[in-house]
N, C-alpha and C. Protein backbone atom coordinates (compact mmCIF):
# COMPACT_ATOMS: atom_id res chain seq x y z
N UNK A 1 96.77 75.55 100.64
CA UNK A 1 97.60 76.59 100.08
C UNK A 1 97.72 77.74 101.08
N UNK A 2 98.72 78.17 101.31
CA UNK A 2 99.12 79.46 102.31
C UNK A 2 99.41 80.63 101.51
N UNK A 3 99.02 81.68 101.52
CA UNK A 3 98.86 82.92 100.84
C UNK A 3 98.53 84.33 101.48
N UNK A 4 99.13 85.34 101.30
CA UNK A 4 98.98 86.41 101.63
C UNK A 4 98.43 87.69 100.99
N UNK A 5 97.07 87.78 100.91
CA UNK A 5 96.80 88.70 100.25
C UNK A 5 96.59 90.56 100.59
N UNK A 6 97.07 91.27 99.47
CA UNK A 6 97.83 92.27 100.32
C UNK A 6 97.73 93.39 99.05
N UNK A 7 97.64 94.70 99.10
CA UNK A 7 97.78 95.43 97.78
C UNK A 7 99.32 96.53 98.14
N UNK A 8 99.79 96.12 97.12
CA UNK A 8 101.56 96.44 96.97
C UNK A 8 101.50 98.12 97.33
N UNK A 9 99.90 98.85 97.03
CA UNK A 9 100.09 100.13 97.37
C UNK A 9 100.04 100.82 98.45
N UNK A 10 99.83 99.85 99.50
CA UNK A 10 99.23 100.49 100.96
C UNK A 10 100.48 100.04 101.65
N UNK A 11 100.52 101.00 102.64
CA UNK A 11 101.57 101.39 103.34
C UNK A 11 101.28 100.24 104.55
N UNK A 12 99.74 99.96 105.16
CA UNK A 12 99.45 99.30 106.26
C UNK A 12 100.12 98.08 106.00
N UNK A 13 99.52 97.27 104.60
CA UNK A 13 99.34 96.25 104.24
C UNK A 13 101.18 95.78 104.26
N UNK A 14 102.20 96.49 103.92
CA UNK A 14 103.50 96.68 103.82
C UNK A 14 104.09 96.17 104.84
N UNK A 15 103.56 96.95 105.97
CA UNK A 15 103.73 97.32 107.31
C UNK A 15 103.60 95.94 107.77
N UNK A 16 102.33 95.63 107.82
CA UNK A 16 102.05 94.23 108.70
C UNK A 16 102.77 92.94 108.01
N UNK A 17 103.13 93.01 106.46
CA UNK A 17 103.89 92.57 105.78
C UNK A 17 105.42 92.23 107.00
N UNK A 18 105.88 92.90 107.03
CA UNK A 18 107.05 93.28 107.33
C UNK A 18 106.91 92.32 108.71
N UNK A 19 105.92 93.15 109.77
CA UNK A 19 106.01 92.89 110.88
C UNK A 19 105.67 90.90 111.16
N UNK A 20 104.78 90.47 110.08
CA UNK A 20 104.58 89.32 110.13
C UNK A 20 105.99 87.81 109.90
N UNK A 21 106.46 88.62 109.61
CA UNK A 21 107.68 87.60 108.67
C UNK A 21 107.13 85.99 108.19
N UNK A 22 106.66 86.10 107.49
CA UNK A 22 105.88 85.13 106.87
C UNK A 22 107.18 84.37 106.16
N UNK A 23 106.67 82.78 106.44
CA UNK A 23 107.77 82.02 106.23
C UNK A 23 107.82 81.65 104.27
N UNK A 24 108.34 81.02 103.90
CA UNK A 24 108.50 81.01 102.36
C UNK A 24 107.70 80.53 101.73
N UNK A 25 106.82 79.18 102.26
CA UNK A 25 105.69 78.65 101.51
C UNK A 25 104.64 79.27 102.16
N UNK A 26 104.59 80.78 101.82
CA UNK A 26 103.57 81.78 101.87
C UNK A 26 103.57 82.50 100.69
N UNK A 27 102.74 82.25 99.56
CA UNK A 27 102.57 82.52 98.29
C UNK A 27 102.29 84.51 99.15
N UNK A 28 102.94 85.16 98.16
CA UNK A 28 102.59 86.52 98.31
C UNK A 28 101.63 87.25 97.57
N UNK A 29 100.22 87.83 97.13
CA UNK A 29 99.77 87.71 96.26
C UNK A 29 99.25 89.31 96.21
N UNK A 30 99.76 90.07 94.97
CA UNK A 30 99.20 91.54 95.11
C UNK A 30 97.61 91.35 94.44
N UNK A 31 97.15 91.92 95.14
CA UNK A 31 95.11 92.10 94.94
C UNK A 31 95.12 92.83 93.44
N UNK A 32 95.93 93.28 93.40
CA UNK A 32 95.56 94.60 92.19
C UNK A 32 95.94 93.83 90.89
N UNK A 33 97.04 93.31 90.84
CA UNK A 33 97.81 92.53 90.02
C UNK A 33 97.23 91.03 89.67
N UNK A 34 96.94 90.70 90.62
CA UNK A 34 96.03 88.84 90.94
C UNK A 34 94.69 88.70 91.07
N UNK A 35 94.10 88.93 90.86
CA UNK A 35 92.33 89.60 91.31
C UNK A 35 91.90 88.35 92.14
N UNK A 36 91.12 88.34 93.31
CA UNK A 36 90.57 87.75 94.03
C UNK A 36 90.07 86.45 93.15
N UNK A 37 90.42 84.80 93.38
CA UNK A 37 89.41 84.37 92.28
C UNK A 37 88.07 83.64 93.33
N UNK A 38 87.25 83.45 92.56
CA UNK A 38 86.39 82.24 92.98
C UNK A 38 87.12 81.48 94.71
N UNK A 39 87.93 80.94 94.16
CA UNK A 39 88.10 79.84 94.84
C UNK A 39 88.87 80.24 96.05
N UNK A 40 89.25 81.13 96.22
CA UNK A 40 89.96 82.13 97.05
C UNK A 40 88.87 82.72 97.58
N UNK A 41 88.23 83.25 97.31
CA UNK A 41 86.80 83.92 98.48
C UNK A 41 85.86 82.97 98.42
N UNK A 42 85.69 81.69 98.17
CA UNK A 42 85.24 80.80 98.95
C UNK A 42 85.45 80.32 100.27
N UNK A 43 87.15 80.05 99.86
CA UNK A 43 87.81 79.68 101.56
C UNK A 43 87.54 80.88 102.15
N UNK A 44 87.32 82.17 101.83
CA UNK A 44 87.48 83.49 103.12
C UNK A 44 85.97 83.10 103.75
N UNK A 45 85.53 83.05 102.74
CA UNK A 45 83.53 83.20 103.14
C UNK A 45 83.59 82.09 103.99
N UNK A 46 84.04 80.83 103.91
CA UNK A 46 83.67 79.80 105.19
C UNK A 46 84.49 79.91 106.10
N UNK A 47 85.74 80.56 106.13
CA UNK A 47 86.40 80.71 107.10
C UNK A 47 85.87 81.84 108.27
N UNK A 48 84.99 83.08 107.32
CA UNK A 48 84.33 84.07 108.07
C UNK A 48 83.09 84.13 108.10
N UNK A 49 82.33 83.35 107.35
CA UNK A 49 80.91 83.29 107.42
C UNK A 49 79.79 84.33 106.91
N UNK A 50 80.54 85.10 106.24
CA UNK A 50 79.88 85.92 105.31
C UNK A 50 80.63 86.98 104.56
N UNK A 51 79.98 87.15 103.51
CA UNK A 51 80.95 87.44 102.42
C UNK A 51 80.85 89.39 103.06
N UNK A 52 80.12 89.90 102.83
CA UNK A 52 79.69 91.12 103.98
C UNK A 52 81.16 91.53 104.77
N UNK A 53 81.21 90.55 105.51
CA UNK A 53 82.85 90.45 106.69
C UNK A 53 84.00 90.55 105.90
N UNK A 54 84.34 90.63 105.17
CA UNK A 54 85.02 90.24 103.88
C UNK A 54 85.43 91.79 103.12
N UNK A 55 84.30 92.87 103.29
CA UNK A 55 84.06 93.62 102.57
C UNK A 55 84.50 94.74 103.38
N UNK A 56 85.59 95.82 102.46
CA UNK A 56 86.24 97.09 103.44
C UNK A 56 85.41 98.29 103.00
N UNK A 57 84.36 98.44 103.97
CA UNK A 57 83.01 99.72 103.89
C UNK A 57 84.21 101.06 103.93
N UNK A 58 85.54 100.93 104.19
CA UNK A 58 86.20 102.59 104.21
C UNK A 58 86.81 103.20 102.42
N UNK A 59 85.98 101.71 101.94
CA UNK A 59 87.08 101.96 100.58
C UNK A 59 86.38 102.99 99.74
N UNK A 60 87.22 103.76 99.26
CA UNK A 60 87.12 105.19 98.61
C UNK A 60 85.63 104.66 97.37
N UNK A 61 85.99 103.37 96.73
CA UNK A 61 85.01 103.06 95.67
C UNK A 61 83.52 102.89 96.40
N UNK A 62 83.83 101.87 97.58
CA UNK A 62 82.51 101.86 98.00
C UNK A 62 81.39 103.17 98.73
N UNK A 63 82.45 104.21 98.57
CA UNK A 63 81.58 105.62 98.88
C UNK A 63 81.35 106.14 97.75
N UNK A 64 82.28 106.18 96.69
CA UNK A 64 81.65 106.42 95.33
C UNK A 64 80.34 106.01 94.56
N UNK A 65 80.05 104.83 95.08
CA UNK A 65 79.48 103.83 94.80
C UNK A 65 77.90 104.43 95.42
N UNK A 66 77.89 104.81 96.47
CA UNK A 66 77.32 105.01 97.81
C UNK A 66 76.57 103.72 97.54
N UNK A 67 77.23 102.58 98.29
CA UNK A 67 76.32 101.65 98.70
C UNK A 67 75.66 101.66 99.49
N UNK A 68 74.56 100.94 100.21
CA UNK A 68 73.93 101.15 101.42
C UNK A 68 74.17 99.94 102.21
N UNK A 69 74.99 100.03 103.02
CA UNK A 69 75.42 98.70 103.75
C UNK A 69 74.13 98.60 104.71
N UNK A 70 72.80 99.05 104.79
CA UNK A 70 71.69 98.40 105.24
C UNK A 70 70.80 97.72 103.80
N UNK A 71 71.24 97.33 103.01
CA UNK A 71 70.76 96.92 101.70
C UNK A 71 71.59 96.07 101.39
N UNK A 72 72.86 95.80 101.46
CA UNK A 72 74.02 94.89 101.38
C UNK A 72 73.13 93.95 101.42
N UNK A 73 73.10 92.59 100.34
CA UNK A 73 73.11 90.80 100.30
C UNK A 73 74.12 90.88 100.19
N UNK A 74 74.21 89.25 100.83
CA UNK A 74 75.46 88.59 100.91
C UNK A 74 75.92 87.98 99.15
N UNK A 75 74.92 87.96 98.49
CA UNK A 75 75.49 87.79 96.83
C UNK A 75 75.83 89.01 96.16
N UNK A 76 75.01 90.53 97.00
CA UNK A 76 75.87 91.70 95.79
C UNK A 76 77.20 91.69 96.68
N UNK A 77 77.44 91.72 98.17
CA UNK A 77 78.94 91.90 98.80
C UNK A 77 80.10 90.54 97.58
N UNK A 78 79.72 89.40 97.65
CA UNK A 78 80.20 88.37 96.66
C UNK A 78 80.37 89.03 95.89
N UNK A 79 79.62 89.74 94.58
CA UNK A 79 79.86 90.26 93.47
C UNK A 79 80.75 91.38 93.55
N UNK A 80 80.57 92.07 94.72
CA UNK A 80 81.46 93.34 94.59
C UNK A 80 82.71 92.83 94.77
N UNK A 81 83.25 91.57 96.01
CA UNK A 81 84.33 91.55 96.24
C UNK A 81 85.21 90.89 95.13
N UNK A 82 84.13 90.12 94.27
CA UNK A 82 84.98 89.55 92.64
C UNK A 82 85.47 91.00 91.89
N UNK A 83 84.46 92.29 91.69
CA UNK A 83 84.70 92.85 90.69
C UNK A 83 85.55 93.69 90.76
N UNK A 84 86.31 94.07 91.98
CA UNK A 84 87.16 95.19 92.39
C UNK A 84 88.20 94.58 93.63
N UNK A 85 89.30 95.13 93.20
CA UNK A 85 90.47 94.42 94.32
C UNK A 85 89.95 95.20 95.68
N UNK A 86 89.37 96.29 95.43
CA UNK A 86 89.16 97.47 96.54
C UNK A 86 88.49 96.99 97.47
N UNK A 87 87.81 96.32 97.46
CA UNK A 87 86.64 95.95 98.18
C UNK A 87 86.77 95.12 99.23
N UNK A 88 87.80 94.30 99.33
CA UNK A 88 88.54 93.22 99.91
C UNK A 88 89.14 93.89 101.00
N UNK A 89 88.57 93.57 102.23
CA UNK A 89 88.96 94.49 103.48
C UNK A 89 90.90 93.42 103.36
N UNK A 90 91.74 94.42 103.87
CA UNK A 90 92.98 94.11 103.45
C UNK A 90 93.87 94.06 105.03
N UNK A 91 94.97 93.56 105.05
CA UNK A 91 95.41 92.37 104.09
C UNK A 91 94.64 91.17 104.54
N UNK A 92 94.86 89.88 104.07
CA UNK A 92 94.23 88.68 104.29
C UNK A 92 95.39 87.74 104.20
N UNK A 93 95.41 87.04 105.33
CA UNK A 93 96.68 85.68 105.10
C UNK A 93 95.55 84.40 105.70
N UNK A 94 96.31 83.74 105.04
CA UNK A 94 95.50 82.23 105.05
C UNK A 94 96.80 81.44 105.07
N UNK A 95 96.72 80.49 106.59
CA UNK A 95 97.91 79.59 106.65
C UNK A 95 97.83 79.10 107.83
N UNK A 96 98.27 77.57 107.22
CA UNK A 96 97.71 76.02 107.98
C UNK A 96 96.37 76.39 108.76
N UNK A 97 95.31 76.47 107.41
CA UNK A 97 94.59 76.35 107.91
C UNK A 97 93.17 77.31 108.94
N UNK A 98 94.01 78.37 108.76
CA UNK A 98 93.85 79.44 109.53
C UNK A 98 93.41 80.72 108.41
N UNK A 99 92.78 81.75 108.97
CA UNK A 99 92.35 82.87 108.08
C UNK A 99 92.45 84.13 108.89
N UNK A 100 93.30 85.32 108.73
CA UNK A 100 92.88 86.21 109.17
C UNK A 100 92.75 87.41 108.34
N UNK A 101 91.59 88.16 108.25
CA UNK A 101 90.90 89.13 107.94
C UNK A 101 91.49 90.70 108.39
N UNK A 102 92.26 91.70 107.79
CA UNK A 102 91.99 92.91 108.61
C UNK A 102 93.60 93.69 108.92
N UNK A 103 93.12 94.37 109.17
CA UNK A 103 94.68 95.14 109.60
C UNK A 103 94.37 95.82 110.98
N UNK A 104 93.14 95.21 112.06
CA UNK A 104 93.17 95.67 113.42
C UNK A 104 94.10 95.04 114.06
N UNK A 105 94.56 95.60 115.52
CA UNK A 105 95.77 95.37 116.09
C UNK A 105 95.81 93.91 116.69
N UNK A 106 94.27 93.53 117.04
CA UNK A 106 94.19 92.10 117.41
C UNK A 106 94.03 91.14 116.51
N UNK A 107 94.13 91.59 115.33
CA UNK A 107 93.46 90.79 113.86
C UNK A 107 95.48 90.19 113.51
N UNK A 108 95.91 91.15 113.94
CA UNK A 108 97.69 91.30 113.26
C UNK A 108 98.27 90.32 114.33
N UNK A 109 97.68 90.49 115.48
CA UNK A 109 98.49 90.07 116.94
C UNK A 109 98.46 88.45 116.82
N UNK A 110 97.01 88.39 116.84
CA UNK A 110 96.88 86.83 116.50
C UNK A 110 97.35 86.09 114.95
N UNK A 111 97.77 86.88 114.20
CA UNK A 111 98.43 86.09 113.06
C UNK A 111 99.67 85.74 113.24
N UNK A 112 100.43 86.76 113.55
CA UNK A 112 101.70 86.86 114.16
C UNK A 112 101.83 85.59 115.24
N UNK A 113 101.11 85.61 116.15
CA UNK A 113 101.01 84.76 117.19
C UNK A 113 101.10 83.02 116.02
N UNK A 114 100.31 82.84 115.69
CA UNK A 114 100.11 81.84 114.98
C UNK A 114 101.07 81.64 113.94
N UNK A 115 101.80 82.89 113.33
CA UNK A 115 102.65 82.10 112.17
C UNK A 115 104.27 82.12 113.08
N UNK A 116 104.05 82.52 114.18
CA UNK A 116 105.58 82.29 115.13
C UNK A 116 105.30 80.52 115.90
N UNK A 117 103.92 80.09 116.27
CA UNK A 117 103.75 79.19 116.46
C UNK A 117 103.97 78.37 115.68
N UNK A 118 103.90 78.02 114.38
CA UNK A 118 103.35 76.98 112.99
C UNK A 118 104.21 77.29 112.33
């Protein structure tokens, strides 16, 4: 399954939206609206190897929260990233096969790269 996960409120997520031109059998999926399931942060976790990587430490909740990302397990990062769309470092596309994580400039470059290839 190819999918783009993305929250309809962020301007970045929009942005790289745009800039990606993601072809049609790219399910579009708003985080806020669709909540992360199970089976969907399974494929992220083996694609990235820990659920931790997965997890956006700038998000307004997780300072609310004050977590201690030197206390972080990899089963409370799991739990957090089920219980809140927020938490889900953003955007995330998954296609043929492929996973990328992030809205850094080399995280975008190489998706791009790959969905102009495939």
């Amino acid at each position: 399954m190819n999918y783009f996960l993305f929250l309809s409120s962020c301007y970045t997520c929009k942005r790289i939206l745009e800039e990606l031109i993601l072809p049609k059998e790219v399910d579009l999926i708003d985080i806020k609206k669709d909540t992360l399931t199970e089976e969907q942060l399974a494929i992220l976790h083996k694609a990235v190897g820990s659920y931790e990587a997965l997890i956006n430490k700038r998000a307004q909740l997780f300072k609310q929260r004050q977590i201690d990302t030197k206390k972080l397990t990899e089963e409370n990062a799991k739990n957090l990233l089920l219980d809140h769309y927020t938490f889900l470092k953003r955007p995330v596309l998954v296609y043929r096969n492929k996973v990328f994580v992030g809205n850094s400039k080399t995280v975008v470059a190489e998706a791009k790269k790959w969905v102009d290839e495939h």
